[in-house]
N, C-alpha and C. Protein backbone atom coordinates (compact mmCIF):
# COMPACT_ATOMS: atom_id res chain seq x y z
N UNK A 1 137.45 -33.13 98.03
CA UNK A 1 137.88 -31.82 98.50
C UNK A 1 138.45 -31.03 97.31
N UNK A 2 138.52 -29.79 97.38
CA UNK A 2 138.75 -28.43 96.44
C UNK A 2 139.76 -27.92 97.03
N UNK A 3 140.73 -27.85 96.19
CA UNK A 3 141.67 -26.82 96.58
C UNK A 3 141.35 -25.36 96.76
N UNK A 4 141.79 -24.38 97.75
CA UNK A 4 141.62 -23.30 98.07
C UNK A 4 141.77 -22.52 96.89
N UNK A 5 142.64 -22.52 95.77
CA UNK A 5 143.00 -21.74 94.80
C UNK A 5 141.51 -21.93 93.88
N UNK A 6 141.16 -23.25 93.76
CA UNK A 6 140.17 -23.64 92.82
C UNK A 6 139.00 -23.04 93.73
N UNK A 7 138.56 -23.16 94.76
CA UNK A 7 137.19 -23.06 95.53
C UNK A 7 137.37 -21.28 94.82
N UNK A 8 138.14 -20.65 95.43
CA UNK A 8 138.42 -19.16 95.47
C UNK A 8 138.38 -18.82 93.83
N UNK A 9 138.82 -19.04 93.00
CA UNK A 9 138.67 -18.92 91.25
C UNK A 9 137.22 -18.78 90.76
N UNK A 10 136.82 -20.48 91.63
CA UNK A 10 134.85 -20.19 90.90
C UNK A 10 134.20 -19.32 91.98
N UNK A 11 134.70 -19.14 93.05
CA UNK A 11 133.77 -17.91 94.14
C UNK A 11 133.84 -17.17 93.22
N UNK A 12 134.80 -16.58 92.85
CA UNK A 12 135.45 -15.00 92.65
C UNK A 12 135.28 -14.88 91.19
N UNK A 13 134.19 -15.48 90.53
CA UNK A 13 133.96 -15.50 88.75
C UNK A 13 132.35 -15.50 88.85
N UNK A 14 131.62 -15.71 90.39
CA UNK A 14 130.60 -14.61 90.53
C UNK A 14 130.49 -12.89 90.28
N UNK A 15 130.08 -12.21 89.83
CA UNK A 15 129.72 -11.20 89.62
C UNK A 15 128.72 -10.58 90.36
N UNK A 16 127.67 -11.15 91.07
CA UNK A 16 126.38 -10.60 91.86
C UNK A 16 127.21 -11.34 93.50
N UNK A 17 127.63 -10.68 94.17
CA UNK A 17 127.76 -11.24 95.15
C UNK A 17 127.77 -10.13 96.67
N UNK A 18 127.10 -10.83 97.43
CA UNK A 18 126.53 -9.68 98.99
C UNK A 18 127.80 -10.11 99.97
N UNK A 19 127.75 -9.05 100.98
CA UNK A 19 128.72 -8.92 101.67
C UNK A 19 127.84 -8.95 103.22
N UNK A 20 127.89 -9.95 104.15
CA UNK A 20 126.81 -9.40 105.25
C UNK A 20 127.85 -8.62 105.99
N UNK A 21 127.22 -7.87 107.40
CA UNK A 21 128.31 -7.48 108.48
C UNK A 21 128.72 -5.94 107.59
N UNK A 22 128.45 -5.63 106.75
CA UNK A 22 129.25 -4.57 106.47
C UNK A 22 128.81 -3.33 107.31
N UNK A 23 129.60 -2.55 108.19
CA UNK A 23 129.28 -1.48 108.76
C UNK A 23 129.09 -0.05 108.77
N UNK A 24 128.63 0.57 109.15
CA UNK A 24 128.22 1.91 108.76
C UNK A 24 129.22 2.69 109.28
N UNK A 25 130.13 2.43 110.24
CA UNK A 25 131.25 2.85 110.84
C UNK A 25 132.80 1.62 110.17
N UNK A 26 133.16 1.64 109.03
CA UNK A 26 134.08 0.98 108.11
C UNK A 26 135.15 1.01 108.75
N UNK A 27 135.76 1.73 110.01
CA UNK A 27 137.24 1.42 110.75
C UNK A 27 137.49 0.03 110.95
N UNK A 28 138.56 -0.60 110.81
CA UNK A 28 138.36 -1.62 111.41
C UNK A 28 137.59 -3.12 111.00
N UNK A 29 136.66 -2.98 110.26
CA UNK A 29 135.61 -4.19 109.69
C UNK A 29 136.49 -4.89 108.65
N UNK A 30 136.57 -6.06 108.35
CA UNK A 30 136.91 -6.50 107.52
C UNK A 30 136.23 -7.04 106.23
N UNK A 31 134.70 -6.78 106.52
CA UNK A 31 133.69 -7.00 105.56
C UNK A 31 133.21 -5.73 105.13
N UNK A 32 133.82 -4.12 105.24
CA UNK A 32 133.99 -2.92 104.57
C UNK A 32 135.11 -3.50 103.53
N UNK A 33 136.09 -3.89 103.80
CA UNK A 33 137.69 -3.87 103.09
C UNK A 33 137.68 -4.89 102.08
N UNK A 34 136.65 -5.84 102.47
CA UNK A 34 136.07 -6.90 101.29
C UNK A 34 135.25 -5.94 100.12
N UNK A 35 134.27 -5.48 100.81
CA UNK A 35 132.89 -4.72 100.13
C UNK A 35 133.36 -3.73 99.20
N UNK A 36 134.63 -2.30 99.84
CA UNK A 36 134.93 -1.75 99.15
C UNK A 36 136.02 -2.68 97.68
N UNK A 37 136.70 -3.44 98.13
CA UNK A 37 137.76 -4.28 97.29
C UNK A 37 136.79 -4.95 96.30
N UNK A 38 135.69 -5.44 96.19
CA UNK A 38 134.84 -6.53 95.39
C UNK A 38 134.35 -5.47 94.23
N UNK A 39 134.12 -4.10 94.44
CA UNK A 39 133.27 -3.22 94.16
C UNK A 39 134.35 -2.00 93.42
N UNK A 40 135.82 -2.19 93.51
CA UNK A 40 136.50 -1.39 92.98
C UNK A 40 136.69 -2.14 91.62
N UNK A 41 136.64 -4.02 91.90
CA UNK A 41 137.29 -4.65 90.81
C UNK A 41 136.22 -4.79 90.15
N UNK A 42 134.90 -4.24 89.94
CA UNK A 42 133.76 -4.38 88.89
C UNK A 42 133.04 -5.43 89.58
N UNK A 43 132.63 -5.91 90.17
CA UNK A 43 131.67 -6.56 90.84
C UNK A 43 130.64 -5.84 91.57
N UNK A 44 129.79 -6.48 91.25
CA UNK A 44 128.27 -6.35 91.49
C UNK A 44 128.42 -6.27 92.94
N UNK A 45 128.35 -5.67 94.32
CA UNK A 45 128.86 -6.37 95.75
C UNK A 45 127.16 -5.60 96.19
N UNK A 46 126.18 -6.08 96.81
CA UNK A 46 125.63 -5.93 97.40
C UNK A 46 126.06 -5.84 98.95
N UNK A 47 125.24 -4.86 99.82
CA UNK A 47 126.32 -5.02 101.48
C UNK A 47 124.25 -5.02 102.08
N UNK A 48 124.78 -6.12 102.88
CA UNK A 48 124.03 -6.55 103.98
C UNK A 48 123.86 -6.08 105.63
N UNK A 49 123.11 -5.49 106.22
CA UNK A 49 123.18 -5.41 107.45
C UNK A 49 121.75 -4.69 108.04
N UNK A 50 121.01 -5.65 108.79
CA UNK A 50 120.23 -4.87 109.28
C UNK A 50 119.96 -3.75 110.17
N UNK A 51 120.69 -2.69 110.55
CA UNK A 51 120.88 -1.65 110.75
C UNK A 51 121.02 -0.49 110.39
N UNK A 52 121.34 -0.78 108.76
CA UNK A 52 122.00 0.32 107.92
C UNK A 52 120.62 0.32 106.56
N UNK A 53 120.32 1.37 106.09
CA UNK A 53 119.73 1.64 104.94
C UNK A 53 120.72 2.28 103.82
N UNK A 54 121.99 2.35 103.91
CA UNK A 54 122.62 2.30 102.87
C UNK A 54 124.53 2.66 103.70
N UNK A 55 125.60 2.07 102.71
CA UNK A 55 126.61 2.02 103.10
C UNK A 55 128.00 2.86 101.79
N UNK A 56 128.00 3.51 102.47
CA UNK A 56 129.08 4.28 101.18
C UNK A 56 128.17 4.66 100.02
N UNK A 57 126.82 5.41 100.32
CA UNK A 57 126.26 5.82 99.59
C UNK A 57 125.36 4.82 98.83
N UNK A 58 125.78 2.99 98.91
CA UNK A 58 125.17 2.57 98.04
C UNK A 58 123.82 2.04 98.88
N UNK A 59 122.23 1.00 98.38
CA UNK A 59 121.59 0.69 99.11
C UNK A 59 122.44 -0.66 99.62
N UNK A 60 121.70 -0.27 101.05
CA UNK A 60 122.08 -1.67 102.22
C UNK A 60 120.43 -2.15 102.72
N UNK A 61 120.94 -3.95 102.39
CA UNK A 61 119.24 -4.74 102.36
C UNK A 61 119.54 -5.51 104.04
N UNK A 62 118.36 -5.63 104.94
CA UNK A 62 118.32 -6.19 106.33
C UNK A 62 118.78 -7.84 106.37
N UNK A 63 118.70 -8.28 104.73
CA UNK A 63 118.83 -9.77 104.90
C UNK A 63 118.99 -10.11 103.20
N UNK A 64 119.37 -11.14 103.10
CA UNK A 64 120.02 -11.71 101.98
C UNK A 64 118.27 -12.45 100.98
N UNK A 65 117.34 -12.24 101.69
CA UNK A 65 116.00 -12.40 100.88
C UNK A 65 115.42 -10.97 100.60
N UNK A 66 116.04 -9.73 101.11
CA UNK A 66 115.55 -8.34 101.05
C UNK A 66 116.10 -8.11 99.46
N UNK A 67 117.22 -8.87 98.96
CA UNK A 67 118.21 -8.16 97.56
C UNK A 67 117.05 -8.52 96.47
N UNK A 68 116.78 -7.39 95.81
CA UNK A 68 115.87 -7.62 94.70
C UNK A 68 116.85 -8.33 93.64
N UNK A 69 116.91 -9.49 92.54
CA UNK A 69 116.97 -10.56 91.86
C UNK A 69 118.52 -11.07 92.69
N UNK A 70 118.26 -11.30 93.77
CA UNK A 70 118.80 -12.21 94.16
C UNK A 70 120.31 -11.79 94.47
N UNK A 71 121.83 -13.02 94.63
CA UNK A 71 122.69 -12.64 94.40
C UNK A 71 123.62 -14.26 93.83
N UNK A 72 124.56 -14.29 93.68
CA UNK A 72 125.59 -15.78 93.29
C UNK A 72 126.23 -16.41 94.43
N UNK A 73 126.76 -15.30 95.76
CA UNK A 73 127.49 -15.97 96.11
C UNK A 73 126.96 -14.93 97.59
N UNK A 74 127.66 -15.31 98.83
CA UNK A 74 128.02 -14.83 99.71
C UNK A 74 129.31 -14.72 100.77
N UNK A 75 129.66 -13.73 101.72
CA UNK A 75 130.73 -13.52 101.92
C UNK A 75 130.03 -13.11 103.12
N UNK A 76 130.32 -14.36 104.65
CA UNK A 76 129.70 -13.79 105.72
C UNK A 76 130.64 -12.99 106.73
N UNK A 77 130.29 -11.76 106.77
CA UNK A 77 131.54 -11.20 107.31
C UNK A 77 130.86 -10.04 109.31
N UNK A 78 129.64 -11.52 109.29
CA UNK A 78 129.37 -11.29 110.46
C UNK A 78 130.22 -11.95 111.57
N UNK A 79 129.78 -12.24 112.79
CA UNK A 79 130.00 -12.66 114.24
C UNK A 79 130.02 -13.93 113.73
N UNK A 80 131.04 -15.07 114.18
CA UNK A 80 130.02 -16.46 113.95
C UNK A 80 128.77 -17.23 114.37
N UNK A 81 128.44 -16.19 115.05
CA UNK A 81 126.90 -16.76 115.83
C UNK A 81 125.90 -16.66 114.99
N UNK A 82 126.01 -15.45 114.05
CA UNK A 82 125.10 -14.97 112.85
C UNK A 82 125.25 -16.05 112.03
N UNK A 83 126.26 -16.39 111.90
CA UNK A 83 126.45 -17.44 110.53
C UNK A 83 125.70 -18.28 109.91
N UNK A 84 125.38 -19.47 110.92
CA UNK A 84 124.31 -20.29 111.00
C UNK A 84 123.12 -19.80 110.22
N UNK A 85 122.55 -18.38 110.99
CA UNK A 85 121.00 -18.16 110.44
C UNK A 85 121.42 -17.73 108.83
N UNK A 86 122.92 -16.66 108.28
CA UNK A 86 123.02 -16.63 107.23
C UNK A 86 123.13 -18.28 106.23
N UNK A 87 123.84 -19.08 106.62
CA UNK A 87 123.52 -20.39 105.88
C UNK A 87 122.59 -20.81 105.68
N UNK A 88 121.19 -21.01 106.60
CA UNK A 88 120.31 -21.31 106.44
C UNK A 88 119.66 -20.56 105.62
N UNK A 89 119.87 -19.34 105.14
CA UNK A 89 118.88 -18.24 104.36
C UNK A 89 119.75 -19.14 103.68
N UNK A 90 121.30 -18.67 102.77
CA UNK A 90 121.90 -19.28 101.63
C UNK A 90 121.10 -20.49 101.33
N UNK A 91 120.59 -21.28 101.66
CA UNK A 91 119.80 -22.74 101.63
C UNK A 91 118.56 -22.46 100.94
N UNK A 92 117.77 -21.66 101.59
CA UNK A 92 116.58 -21.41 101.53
C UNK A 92 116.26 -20.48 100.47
N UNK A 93 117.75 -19.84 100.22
CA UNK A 93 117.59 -19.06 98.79
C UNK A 93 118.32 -19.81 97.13
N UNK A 94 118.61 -21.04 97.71
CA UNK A 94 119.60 -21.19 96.21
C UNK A 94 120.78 -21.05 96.32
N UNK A 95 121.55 -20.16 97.13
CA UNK A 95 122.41 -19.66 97.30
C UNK A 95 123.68 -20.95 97.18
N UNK A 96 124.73 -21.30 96.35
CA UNK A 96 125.88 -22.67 96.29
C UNK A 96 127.04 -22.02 97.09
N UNK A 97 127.72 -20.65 97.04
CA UNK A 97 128.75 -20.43 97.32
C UNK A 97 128.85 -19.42 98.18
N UNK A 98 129.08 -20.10 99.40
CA UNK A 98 129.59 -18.84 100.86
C UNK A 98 130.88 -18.93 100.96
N UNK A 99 131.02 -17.85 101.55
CA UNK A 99 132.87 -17.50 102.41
C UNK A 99 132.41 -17.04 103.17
N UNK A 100 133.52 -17.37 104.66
CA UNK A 100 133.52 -17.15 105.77
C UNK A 100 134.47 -16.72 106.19
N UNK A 101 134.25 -15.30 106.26
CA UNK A 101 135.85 -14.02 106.41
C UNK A 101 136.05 -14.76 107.96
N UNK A 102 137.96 -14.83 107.30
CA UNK A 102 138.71 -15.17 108.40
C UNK A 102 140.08 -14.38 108.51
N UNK A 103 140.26 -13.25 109.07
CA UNK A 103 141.59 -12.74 108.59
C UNK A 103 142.64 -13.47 109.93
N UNK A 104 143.22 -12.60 111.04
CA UNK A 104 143.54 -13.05 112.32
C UNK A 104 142.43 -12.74 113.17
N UNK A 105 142.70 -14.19 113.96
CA UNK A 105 142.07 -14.24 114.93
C UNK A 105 140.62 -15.51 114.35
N UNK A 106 139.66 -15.67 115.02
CA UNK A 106 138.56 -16.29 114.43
C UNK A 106 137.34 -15.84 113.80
N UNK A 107 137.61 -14.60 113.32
CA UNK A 107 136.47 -14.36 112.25
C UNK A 107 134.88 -14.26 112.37
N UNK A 108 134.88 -14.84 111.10
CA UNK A 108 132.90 -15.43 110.92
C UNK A 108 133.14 -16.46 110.94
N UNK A 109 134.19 -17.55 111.05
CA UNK A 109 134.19 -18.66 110.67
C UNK A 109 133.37 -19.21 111.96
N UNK A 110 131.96 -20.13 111.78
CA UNK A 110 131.25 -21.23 112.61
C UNK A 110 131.58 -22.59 111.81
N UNK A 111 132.20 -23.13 112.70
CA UNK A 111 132.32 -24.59 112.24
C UNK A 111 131.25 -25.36 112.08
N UNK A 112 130.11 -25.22 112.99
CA UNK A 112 128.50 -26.15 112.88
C UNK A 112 127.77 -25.09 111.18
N UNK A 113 127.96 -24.11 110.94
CA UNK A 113 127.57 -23.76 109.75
C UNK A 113 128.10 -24.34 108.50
N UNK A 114 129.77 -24.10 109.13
CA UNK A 114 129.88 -24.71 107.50
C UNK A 114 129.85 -25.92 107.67
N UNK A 115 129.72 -27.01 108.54
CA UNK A 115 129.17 -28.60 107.83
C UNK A 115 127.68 -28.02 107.92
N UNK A 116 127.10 -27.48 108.25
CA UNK A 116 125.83 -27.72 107.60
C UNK A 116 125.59 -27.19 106.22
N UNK A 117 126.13 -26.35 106.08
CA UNK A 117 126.40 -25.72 104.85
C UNK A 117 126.61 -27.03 103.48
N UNK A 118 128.12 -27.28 103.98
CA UNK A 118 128.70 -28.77 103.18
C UNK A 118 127.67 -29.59 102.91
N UNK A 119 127.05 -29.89 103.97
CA UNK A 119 125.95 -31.24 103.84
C UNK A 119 124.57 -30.52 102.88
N UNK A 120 124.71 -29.59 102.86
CA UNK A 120 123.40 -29.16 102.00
C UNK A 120 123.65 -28.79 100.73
N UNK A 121 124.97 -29.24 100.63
CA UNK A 121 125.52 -28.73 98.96
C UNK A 121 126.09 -27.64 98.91
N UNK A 122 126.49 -26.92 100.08
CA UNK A 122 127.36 -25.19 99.73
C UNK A 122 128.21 -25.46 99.61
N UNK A 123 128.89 -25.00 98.76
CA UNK A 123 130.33 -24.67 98.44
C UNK A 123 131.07 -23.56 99.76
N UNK A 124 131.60 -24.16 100.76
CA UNK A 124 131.99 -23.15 102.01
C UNK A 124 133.37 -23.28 101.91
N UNK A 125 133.91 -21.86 101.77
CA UNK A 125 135.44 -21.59 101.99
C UNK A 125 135.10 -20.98 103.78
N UNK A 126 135.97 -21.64 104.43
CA UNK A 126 135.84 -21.17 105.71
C UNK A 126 137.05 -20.66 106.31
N UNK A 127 137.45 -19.76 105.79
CA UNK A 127 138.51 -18.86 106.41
C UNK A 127 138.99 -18.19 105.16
N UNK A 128 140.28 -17.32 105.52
CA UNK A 128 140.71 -16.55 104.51
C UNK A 128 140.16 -15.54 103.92
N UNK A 129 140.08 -14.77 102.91
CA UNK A 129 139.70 -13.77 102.20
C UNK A 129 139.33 -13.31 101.04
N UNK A 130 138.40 -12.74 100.70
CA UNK A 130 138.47 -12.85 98.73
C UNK A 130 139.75 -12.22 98.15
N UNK A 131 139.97 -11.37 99.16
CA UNK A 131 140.91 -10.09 98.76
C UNK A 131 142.13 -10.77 98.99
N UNK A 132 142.67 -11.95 99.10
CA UNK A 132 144.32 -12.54 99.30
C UNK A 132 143.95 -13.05 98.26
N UNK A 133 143.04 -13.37 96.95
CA UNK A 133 142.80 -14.39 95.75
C UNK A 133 142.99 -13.26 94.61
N UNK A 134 143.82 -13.26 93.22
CA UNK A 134 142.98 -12.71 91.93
C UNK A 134 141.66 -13.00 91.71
N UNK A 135 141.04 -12.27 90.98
CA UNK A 135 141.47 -10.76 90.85
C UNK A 135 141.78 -9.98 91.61
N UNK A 136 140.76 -10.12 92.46
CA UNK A 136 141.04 -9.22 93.98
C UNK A 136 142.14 -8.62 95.17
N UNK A 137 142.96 -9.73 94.44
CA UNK A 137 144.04 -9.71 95.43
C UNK A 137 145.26 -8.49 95.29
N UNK A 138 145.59 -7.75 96.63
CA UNK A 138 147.36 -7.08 96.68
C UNK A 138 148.01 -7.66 96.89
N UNK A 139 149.03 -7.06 97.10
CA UNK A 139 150.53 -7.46 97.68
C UNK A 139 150.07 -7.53 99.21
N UNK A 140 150.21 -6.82 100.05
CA UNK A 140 149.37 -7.22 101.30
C UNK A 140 148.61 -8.16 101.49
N UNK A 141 147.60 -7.97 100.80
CA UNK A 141 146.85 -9.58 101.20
C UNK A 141 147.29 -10.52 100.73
N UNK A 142 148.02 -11.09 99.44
CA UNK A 142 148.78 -11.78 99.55
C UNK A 142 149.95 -12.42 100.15
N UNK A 143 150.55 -10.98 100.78
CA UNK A 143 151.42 -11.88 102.11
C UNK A 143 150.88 -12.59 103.66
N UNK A 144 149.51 -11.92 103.90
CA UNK A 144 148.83 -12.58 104.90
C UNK A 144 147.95 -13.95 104.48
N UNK A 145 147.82 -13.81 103.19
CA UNK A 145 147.67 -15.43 102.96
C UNK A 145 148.51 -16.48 102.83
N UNK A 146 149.68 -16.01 103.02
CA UNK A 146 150.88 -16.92 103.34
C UNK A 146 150.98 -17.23 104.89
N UNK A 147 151.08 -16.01 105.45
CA UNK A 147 151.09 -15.88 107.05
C UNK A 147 150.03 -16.74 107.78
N UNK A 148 148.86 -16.51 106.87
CA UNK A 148 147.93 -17.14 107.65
C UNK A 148 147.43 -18.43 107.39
N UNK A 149 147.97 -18.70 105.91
CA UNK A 149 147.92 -20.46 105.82
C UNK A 149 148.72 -20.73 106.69
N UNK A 150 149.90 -20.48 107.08
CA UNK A 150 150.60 -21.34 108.26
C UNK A 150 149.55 -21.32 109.62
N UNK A 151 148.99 -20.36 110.06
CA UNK A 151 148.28 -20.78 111.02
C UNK A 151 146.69 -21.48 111.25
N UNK A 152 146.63 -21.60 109.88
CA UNK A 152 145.72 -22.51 109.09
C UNK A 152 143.70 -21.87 109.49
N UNK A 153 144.18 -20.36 109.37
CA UNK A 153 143.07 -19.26 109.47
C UNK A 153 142.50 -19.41 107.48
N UNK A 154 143.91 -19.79 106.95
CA UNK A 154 143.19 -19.71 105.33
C UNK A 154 143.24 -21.25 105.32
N UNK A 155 142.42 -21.70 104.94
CA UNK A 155 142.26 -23.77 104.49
C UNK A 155 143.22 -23.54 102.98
N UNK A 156 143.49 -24.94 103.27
CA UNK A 156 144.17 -25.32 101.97
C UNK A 156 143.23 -26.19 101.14
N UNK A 157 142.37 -26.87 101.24
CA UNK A 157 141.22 -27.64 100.81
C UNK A 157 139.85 -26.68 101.99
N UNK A 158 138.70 -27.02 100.49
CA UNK A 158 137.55 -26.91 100.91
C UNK A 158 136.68 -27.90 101.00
């Protein structure tokens, strides 16, 4: 097992990394607040969603095999029902390192994804946020990653 600090260090030292779930209506989403945050700190953030042909002006791809050369990492910041089929693309693309936005409440986190994930070699953070980690991280999200390791929404091992 990986400590959360360590899993979150080599996520977050990707540079090409997609965001699924991101919405065309940003109130509220927590995979906008990722997307815009990944993309202020110089990262490459591709945003995913099949609905949208582009999000905050930038292009938006239907699926994580639509991103022309690919991406490093992913950040599933769909439903957890979606999850699954996103792991299985991550698989089918190369893809080592997912996160599974968990702020309050239960998230994207699917538990049958990320062991399947695990068992196929992904590197799965399953809860928590990029944005409670440096670089990325505020003061705000850093106090809800305190808040929310106690209710054990952020893992302490991956």
């Amino acid at each position: 097992m990986t400590s959360i600090e360590d899993a979150a260090t080599t996520f977050l030292a990707n540079k090409r990394i997609a965001v699924t779930g991101v919405s065309r209506d940003p109130k509220g989403h927590g995979s906008n607040a990722v997307y815009d945050r990944l993309k202020s700190r110089g990262y490459d953030v591709i945003a995913v969603n099949p609905n949208a042909d582009t999000i905050s002006g930038d292009p938006c791809y239907p699926d994580l095999q639509s991103i022309p050369e690919g991406v490093d990492a992913v950040v599933i910041g769909t439903s957890p029902e979606r999850a699954m089929a996103t792991m299985e693309e991550c698989k089918a693309l190369g893809i080592g390192q997912v996160w599974m936005h968990r702020g309050f409440g239960g998230g994207s986190v699917a538990p049958d994804a990320a062991a399947y994930g695990r068992a196929e070699g992904i590197t799965v953070i399953d809860g928590g946020c990029p944005c409670m980690f440096d670089p990325t991280a505020d003061f705000g999200h850093k106090v809800m990653r305190v808040m929310l390791g106690m209710t054990k929404n952020v893992p302490k091992q991956v």
